[in-house]
C-alpha atoms as a PDB file:
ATOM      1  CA  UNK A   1     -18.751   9.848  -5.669  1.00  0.00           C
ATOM      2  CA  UNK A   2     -15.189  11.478  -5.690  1.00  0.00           C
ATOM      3  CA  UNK A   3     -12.300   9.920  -6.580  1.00  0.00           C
ATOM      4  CA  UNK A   4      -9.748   9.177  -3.855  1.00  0.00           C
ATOM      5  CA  UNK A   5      -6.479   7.668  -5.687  1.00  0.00           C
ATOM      6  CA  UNK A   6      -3.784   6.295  -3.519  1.00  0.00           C
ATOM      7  CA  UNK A   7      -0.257   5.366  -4.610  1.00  0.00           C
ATOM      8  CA  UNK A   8       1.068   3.370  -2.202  1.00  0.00           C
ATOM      9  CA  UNK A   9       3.584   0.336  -1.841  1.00  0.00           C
ATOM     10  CA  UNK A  10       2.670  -2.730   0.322  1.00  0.00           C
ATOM     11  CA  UNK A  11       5.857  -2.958   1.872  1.00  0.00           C
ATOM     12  CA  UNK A  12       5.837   0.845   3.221  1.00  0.00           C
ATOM     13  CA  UNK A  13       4.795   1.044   6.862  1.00  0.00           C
ATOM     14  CA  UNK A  14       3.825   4.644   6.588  1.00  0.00           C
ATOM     15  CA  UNK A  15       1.848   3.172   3.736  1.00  0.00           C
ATOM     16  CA  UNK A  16      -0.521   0.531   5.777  1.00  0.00           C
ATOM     17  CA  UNK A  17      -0.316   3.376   8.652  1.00  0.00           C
ATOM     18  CA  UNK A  18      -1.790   5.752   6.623  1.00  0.00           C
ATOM     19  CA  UNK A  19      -4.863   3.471   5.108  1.00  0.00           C
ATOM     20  CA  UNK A  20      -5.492   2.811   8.840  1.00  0.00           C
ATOM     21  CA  UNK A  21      -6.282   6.230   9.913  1.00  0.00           C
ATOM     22  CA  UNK A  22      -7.779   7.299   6.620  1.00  0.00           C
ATOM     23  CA  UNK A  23     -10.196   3.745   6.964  1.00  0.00           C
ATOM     24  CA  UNK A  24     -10.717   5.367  10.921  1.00  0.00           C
ATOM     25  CA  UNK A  25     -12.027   8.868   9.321  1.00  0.00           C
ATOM     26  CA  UNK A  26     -14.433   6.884   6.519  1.00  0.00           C
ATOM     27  CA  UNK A  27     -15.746   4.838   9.607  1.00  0.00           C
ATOM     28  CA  UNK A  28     -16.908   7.666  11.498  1.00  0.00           C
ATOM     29  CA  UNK A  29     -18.539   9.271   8.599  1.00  0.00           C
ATOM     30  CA  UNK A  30     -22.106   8.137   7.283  1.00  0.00           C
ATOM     31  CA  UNK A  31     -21.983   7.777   3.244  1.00  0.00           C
ATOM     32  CA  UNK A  32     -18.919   9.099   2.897  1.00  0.00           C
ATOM     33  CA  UNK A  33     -17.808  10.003  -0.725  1.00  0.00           C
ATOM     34  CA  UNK A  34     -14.945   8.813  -1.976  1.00  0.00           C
ATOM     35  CA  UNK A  35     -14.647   6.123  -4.211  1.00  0.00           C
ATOM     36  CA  UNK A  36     -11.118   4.500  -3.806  1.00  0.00           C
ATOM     37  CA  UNK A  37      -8.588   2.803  -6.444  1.00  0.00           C
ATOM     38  CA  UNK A  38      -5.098   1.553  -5.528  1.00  0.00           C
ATOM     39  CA  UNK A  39      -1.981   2.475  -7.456  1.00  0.00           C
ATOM     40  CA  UNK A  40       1.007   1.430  -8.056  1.00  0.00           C
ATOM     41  CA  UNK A  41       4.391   3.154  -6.907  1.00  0.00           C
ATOM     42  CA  UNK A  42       7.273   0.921  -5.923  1.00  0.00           C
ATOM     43  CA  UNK A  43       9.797   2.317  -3.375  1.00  0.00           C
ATOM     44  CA  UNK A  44      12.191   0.073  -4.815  1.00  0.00           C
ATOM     45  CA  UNK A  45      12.008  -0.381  -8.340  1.00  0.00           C
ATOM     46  CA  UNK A  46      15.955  -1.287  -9.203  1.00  0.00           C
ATOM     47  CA  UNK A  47      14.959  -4.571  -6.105  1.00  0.00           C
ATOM     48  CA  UNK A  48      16.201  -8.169  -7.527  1.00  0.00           C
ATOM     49  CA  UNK A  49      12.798  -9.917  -8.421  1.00  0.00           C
ATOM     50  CA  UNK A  50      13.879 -12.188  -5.526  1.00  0.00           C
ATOM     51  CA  UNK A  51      14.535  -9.708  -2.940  1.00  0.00           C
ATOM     52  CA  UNK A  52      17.255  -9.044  -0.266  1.00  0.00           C
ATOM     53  CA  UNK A  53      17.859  -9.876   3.326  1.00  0.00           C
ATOM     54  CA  UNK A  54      15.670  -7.613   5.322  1.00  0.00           C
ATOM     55  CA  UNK A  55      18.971  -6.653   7.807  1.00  0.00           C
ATOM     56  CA  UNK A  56      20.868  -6.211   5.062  1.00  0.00           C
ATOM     57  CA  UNK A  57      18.255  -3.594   2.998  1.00  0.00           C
ATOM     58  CA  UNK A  58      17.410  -1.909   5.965  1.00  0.00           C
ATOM     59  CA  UNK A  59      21.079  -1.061   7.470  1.00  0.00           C
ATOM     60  CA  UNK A  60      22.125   0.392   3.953  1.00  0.00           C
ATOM     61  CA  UNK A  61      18.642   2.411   3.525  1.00  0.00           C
ATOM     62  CA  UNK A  62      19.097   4.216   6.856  1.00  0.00           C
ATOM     63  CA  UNK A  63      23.339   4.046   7.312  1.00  0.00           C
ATOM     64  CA  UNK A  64      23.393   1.639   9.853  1.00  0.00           C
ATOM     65  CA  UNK A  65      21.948  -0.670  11.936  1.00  0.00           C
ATOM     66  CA  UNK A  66      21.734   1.740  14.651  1.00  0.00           C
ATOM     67  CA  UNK A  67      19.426   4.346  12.436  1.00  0.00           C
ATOM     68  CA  UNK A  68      17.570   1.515  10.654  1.00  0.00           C
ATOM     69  CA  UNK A  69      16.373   0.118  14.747  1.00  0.00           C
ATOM     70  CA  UNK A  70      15.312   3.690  15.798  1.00  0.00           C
ATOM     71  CA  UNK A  71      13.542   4.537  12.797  1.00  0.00           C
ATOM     72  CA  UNK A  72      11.687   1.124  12.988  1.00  0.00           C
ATOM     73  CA  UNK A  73      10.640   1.718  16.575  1.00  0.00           C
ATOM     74  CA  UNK A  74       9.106   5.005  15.780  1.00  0.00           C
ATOM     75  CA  UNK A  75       7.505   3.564  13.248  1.00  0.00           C
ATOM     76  CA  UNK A  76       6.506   0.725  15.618  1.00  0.00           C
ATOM     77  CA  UNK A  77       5.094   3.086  18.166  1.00  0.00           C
ATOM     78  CA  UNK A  78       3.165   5.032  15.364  1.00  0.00           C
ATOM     79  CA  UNK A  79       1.306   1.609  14.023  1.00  0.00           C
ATOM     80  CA  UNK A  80       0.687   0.331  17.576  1.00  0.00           C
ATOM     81  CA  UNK A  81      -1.434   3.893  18.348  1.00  0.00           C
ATOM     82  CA  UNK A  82      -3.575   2.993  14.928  1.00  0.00           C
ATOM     83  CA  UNK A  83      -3.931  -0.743  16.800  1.00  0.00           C
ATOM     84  CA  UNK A  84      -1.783  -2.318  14.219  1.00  0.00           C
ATOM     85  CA  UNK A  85       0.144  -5.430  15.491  1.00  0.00           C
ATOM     86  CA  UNK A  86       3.703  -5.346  13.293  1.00  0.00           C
ATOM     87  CA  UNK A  87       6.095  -8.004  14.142  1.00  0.00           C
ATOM     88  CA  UNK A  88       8.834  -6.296  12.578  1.00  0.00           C
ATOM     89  CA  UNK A  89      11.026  -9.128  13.507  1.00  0.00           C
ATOM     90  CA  UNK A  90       9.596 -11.932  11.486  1.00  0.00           C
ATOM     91  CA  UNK A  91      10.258 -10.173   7.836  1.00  0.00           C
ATOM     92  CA  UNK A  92      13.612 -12.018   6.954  1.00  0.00           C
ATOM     93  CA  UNK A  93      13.788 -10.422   3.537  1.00  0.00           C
ATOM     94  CA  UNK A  94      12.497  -7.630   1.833  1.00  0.00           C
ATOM     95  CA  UNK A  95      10.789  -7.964  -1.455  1.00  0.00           C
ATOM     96  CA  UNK A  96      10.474  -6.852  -4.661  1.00  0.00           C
ATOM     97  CA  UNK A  97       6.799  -5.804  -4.913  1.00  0.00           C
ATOM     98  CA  UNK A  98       6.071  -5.753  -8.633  1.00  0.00           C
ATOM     99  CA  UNK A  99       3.974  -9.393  -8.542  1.00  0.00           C
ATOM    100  CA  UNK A 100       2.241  -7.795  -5.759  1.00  0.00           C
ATOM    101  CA  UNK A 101       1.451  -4.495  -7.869  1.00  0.00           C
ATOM    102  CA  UNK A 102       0.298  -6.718 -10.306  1.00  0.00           C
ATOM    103  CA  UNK A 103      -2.136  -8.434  -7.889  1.00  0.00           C
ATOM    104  CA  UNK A 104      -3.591  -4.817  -6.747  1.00  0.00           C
ATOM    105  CA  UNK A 105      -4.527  -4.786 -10.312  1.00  0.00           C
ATOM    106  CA  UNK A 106      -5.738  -7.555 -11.334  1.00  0.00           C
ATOM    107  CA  UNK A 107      -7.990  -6.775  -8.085  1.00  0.00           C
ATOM    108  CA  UNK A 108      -9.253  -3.548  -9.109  1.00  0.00           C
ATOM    109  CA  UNK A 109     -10.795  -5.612 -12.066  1.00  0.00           C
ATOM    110  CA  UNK A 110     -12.627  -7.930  -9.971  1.00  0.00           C
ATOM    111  CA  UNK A 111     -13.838  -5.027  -7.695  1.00  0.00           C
ATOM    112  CA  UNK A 112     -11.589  -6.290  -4.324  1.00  0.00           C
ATOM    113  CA  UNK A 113      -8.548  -4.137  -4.443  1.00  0.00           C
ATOM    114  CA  UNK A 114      -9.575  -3.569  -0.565  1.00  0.00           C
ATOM    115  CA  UNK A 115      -9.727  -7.054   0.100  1.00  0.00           C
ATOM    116  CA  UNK A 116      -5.886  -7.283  -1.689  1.00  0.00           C
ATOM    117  CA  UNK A 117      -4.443  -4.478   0.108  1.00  0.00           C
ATOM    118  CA  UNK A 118      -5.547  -5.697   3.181  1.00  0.00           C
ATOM    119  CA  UNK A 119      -4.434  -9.129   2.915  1.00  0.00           C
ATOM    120  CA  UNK A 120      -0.933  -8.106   1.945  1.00  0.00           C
ATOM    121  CA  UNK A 121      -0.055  -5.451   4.338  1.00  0.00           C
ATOM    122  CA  UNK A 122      -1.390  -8.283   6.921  1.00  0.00           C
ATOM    123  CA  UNK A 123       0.788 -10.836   5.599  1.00  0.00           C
ATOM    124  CA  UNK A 124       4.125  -8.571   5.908  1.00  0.00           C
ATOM    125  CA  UNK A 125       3.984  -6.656   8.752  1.00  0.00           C
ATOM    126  CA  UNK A 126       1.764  -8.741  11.160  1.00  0.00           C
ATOM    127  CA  UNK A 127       2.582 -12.302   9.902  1.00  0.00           C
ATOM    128  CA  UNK A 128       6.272 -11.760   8.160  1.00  0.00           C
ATOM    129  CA  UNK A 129       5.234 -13.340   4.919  1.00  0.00           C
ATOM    130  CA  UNK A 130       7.135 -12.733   2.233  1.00  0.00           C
ATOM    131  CA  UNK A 131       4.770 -11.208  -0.384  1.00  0.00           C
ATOM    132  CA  UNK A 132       7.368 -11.031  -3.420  1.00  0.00           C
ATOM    133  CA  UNK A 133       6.945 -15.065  -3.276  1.00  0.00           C
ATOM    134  CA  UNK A 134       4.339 -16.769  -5.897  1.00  0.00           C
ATOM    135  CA  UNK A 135       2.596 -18.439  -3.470  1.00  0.00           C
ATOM    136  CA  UNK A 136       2.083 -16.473  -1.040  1.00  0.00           C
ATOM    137  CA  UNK A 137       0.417 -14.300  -3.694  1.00  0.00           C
ATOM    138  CA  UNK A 138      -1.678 -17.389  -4.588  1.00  0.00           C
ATOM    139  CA  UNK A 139      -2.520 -17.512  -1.432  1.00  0.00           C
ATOM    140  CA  UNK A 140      -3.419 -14.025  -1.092  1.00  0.00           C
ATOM    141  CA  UNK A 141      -5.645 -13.729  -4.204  1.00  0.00           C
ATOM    142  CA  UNK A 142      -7.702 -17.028  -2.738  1.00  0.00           C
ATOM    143  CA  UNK A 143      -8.509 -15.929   0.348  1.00  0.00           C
ATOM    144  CA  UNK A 144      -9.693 -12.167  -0.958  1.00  0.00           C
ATOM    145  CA  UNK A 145     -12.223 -14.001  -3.172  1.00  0.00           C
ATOM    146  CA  UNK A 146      -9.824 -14.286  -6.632  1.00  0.00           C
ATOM    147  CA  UNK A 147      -9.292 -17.482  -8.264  1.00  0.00           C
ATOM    148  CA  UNK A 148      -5.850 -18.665  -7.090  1.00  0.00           C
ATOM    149  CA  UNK A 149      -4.974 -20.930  -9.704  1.00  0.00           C
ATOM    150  CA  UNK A 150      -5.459 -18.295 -12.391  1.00  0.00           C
ATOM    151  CA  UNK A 151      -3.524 -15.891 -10.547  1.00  0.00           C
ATOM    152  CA  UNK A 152      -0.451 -18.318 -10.645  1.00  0.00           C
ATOM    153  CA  UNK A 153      -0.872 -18.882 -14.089  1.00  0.00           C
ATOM    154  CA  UNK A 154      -0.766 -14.895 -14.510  1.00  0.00           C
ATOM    155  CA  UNK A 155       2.114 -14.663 -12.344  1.00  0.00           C
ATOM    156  CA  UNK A 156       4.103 -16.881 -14.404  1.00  0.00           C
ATOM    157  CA  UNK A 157       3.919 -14.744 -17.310  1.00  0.00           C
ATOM    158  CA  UNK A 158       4.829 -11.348 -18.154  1.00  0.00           C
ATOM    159  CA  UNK A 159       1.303  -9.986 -18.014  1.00  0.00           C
ATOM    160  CA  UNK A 160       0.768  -6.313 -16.910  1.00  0.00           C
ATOM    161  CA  UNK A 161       4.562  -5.802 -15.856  1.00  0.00           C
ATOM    162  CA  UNK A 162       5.051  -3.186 -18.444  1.00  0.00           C
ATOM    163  CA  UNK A 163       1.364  -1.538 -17.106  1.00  0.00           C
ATOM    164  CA  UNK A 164       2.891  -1.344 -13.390  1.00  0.00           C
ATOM    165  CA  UNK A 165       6.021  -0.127 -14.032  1.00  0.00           C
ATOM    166  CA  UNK A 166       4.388   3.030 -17.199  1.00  0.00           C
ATOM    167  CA  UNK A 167       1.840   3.482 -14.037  1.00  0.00           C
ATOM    168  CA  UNK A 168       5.091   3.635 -11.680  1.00  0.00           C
ATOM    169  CA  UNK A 169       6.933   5.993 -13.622  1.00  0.00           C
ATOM    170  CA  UNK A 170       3.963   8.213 -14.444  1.00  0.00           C
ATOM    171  CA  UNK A 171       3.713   8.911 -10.993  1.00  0.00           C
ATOM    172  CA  UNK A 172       7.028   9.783 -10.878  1.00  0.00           C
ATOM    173  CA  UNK A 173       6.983  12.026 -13.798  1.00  0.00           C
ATOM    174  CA  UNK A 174       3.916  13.850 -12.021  1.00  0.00           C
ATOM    175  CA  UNK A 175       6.318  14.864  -9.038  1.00  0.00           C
ATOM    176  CA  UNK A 176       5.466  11.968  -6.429  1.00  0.00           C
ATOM    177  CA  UNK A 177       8.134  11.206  -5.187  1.00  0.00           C
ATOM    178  CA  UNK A 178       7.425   8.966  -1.862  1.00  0.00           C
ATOM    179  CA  UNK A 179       3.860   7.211  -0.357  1.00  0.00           C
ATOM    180  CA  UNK A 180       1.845   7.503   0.923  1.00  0.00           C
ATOM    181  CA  UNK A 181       0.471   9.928  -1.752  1.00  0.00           C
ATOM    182  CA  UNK A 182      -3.391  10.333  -1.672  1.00  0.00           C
ATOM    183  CA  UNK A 183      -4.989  12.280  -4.744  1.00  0.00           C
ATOM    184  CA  UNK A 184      -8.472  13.931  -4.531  1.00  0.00           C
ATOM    185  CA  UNK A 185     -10.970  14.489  -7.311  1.00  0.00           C
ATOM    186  CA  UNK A 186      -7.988  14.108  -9.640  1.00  0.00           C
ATOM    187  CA  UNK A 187      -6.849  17.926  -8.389  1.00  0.00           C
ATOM    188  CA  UNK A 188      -5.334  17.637  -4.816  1.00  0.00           C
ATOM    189  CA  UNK A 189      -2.418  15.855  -3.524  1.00  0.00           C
ATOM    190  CA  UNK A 190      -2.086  14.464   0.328  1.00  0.00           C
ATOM    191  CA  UNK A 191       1.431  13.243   0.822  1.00  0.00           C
ATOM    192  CA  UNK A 192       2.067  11.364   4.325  1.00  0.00           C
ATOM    193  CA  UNK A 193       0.306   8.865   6.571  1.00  0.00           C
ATOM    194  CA  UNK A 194      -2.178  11.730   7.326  1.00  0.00           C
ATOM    195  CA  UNK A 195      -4.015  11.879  10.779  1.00  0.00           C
ATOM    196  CA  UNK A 196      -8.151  10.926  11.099  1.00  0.00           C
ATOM    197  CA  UNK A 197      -8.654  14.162  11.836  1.00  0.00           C
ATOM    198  CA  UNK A 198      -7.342  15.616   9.172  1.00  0.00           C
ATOM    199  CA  UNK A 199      -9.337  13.284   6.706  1.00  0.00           C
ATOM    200  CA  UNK A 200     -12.493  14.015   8.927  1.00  0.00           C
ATOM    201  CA  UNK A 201     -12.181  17.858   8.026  1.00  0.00           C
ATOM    202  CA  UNK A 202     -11.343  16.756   4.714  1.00  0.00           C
ATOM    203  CA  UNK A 203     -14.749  14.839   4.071  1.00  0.00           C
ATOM    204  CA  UNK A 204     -16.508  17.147   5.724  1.00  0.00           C
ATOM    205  CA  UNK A 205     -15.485  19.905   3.196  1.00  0.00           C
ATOM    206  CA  UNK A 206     -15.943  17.849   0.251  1.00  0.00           C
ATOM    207  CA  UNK A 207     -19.773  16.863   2.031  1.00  0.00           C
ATOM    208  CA  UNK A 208     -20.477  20.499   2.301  1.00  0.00           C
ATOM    209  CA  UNK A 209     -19.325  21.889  -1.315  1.00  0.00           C
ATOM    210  CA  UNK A 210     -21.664  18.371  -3.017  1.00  0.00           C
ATOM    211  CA  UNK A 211     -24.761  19.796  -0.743  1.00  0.00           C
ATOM    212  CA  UNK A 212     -24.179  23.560  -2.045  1.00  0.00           C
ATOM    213  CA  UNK A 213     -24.096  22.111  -5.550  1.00  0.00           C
END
């Protein structure tokens, strides 16, 4: 298998665009050879751990209310072409995403990061849950097959925030500097919600070179 390592933030459309059409190009290809692991990168680390209005974050991000609604409709017309439902109007605050981070990881140890990643780009964009709350989390973990009590207990302690945030700056320090940021065999950087086709030529490549080997 060949490492595929994606730093990504669940709160970043571009983000759960970008899984979609990567998911599209694994679909169409039999055995495919990437073995996939989530990572953290928050696109607001300096966020209060209880978040901000979503009107409020959005019209100072983008100058305006005006550049913040035509930047979300492009982004809106983008997910619906990748069949992804956002109802952009139901998030009432944006979050602070370092519980969620933590989740991702704690994930990755039980072997359903997918599962996670899923359930929380779901529960933002489609269903306006606010994923910086506890127990939503909860919630979260439970229904992607983790024990739900044990991630509140977790959550309720300082467990792993130092990992996510040395993993977070790491990236940083590497030169990423926005997600989605896809990393091949541990050599080859994809920024950007890349298109299926592109990943199709991608795997294709990669297929070739393991059958020459």
């Amino acid at each position: 298998m060949i490492k595929l390592d994606i730093l990504s933030d669940p709160i970043c459309p571009w983000c759960y665009i970008g899984k979609i059409r990567l998911e599209k190009a694994l679909a169409e290809v039999k055995d495919h050879p990437f073995a996939i692991e989530w990572h953290p990168f928050q696109l607001n680390p300096d966020m209060p751990r209880e978040g901000m209005d979503r009107r409020t974050y959005l019209e100072a991000k983008f100058g305006g209310k005006e550049n913040a609604v035509k930047t979300y409709a492009e982004i809106d017309a983008h997910a619906r072409q990748e069949g992804i439902e956002m109802d952009l109007a139901a998030i009432a605050r944006t979050p602070n995403t370092l519980d969620a981070h933590r989740l991702i990881h704690w994930a990755g140890i039980e072997d359903k990061q997918g599962a996670v990643v899923d359930a929380l780009f779901a529960a933002y964009f489609e269903q306006g849950r606010d994923i910086g709350d506890t127990e939503v989390l909860c919630d979260i973990a439970d229904s992607a097959g983790l024990d739900g009590a044990v991630t509140a207990r977790l959550l309720q302690t300082d467990e792993d925030v130092d990992l996510i945030r040395r993993r977070d700056a790491h990236s940083r320090e590497m030169g990423v500097s926005s997600v989605p940021t896809f990393i091949v065999a541990n050599q080859h950087a994809v920024p950007g919600a890349q298109p299926t086709d592109l990943w199709l030529k991608v795997i294709g490549e990669l297929k070739e070179q393991q059958a020459a080997e």
